[in-house]
C-alpha atoms as a PDB file:
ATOM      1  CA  UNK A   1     145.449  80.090-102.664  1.00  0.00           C
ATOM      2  CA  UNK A   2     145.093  83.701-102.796  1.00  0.00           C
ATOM      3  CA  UNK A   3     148.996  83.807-100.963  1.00  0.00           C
ATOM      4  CA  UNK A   4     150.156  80.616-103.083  1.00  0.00           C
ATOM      5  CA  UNK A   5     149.648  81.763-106.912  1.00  0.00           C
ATOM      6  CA  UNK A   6     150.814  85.169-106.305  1.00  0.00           C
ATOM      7  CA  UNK A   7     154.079  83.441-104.936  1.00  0.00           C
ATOM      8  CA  UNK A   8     154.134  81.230-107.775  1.00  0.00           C
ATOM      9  CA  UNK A   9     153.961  84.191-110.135  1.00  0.00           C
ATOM     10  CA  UNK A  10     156.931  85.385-108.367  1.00  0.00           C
ATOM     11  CA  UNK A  11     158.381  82.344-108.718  1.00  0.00           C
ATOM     12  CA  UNK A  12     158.028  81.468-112.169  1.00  0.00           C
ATOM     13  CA  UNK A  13     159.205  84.825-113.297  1.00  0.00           C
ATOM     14  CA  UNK A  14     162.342  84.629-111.617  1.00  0.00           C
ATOM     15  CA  UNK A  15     165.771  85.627-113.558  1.00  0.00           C
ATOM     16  CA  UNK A  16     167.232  82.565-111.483  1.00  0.00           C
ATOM     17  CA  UNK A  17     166.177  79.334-113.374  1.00  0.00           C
ATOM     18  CA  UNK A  18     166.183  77.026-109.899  1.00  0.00           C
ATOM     19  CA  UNK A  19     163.449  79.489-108.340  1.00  0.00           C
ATOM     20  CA  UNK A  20     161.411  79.016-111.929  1.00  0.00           C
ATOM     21  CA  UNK A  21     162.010  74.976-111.711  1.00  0.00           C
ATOM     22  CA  UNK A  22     161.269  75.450-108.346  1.00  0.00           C
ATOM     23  CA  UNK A  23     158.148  77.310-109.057  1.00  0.00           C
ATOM     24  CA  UNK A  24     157.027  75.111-111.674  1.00  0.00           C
ATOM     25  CA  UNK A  25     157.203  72.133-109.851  1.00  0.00           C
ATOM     26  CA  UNK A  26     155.191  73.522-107.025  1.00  0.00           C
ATOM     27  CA  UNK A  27     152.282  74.430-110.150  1.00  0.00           C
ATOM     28  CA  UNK A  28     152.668  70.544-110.737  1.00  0.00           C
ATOM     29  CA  UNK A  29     151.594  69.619-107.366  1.00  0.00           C
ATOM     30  CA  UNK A  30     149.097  71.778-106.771  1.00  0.00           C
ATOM     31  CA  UNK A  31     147.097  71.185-109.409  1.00  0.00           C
ATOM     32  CA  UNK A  32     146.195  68.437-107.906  1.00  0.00           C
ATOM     33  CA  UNK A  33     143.975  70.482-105.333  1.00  0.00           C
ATOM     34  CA  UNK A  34     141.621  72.745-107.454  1.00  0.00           C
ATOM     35  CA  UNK A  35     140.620  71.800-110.467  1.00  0.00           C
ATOM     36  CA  UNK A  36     139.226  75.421-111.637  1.00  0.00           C
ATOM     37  CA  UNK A  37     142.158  76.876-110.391  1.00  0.00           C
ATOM     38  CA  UNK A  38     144.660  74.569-112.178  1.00  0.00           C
ATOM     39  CA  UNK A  39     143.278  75.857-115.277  1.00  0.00           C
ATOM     40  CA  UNK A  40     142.521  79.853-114.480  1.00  0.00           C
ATOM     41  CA  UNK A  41     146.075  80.255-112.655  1.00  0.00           C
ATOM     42  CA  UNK A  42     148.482  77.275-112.748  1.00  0.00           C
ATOM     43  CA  UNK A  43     147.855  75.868-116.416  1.00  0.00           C
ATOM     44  CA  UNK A  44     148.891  79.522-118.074  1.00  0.00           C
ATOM     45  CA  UNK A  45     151.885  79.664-115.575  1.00  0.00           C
ATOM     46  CA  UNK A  46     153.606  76.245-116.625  1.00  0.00           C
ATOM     47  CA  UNK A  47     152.634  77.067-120.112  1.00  0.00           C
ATOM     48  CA  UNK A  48     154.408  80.507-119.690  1.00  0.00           C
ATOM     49  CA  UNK A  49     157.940  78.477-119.300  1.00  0.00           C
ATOM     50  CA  UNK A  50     157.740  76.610-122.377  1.00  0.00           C
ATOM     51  CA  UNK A  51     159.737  79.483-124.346  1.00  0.00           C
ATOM     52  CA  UNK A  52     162.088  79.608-121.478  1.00  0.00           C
ATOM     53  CA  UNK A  53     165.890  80.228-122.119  1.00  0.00           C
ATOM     54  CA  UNK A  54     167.081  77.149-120.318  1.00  0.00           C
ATOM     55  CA  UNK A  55     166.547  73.533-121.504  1.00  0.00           C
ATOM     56  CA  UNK A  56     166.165  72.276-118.289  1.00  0.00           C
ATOM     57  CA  UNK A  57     162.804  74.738-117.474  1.00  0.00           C
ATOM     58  CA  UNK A  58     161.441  73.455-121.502  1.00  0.00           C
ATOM     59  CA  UNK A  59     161.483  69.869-120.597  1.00  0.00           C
ATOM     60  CA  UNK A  60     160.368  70.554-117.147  1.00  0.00           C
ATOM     61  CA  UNK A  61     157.653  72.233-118.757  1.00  0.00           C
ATOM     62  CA  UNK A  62     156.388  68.743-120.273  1.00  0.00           C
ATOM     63  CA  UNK A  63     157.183  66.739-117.017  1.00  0.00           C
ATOM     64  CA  UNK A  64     154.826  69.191-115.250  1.00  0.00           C
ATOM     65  CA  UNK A  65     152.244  68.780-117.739  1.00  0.00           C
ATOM     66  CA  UNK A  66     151.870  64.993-117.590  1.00  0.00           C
ATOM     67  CA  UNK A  67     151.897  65.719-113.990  1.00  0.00           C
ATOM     68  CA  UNK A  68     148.714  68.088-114.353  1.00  0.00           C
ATOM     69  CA  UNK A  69     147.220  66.419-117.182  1.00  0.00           C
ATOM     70  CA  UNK A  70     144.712  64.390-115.176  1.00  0.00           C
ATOM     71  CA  UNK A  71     142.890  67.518-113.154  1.00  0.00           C
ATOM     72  CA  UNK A  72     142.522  69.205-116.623  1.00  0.00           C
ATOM     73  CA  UNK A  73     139.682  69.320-118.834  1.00  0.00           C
ATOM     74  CA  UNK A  74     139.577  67.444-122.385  1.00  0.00           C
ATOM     75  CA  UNK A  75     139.246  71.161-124.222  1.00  0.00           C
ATOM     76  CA  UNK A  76     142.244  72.600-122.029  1.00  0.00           C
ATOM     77  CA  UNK A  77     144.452  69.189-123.281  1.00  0.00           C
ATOM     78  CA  UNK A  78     143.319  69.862-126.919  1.00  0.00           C
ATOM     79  CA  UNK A  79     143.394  73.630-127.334  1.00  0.00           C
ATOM     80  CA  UNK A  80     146.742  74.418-125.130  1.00  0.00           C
ATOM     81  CA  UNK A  81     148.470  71.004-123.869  1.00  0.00           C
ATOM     82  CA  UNK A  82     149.257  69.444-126.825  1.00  0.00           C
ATOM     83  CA  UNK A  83     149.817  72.555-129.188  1.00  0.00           C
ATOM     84  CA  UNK A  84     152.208  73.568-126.760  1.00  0.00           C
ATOM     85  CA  UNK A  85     153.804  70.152-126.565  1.00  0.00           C
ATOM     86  CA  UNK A  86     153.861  69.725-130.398  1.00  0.00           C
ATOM     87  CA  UNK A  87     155.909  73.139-129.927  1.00  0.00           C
ATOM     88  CA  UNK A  88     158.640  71.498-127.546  1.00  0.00           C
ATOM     89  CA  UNK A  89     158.510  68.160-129.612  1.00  0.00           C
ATOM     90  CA  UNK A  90     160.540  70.296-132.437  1.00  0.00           C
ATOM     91  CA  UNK A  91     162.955  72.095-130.101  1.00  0.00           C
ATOM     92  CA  UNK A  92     166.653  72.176-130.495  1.00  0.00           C
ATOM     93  CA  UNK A  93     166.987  70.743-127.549  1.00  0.00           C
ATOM     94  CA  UNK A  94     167.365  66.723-127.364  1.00  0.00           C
ATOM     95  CA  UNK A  95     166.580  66.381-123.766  1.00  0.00           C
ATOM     96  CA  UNK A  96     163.393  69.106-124.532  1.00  0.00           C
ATOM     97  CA  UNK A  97     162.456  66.507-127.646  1.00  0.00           C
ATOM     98  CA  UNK A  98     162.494  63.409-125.557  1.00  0.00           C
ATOM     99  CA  UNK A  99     160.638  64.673-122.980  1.00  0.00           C
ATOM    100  CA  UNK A 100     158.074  66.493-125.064  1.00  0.00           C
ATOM    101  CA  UNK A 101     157.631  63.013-126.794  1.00  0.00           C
ATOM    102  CA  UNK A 102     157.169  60.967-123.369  1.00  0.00           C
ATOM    103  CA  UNK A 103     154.634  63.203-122.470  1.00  0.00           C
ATOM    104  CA  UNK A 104     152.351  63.639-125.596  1.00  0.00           C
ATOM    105  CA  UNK A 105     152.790  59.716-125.380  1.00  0.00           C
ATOM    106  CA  UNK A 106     151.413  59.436-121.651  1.00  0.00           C
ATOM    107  CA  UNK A 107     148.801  62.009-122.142  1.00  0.00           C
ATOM    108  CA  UNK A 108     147.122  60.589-124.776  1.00  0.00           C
ATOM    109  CA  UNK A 109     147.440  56.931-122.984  1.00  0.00           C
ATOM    110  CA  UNK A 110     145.337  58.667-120.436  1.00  0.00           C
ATOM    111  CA  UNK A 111     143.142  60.174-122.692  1.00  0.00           C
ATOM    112  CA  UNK A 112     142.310  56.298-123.888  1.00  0.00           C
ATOM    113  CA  UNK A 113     141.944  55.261-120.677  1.00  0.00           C
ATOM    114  CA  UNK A 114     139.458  57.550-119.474  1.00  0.00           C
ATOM    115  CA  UNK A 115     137.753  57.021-122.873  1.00  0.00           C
ATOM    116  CA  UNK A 116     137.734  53.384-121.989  1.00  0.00           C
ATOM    117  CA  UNK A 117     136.171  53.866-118.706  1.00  0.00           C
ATOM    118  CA  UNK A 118     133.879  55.994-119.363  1.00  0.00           C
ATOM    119  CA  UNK A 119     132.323  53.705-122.268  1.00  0.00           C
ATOM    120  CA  UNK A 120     132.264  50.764-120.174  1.00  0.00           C
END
């Protein structure tokens, strides 16, 4: 980890948009491995992207959170998922919209499930 995020960073702050997709969608993935560092590191670098230039890097943005959504903590979804989600939901963007949409949808169909389970 201590050679991955600072790659990432790189990454992610790239002036070529591919290396920030790229980037992104290695954030994604990872956060499967560490929770606590999913939300120090990789959370605030996907979130970072969501005022991106491109289109393609905004709805990525929402792909990769759905992605991440289940290795984050209730508070992080609240306080910085969904606010920044709500943001992308009124972009000018249609593809950004749709995508933003999809994923407050499937996040908070996971949020009921776990909900579910854990009342049961």
């Amino acid at each position: 980890m201590e050679n991955l995020v600072p790659e990432l960073h790189t990454l992610l702050t790239h002036p070529s948009y591919l290396r920030r997709l790229t980037g992104m969608q290695a954030a994604s993935i990872m956060s499967e491995l560490d929770e606590e560092l999913t939300l120090s590191d990789l959370l605030p670098l996907v979130l970072s992207l969501a005022t991106d230039a491109v289109p393609n890097i905004r709805f990525n943005v929402a792909k990769a959170l759905v992605t991440m959504a289940p290795w984050l903590t209730a508070a992080s979804i609240t306080t910085s998922v969904m606010p920044c989600l709500e943001t992308l939901r009124e972009d000018k963007d249609r593809d950004v919209v749709y995508f933003s949409k999809e994923a407050i949808r499937k996040i908070k169909e996971e949020q009921k499930s776990k909900l579910a389970a854990a009342n049961q």
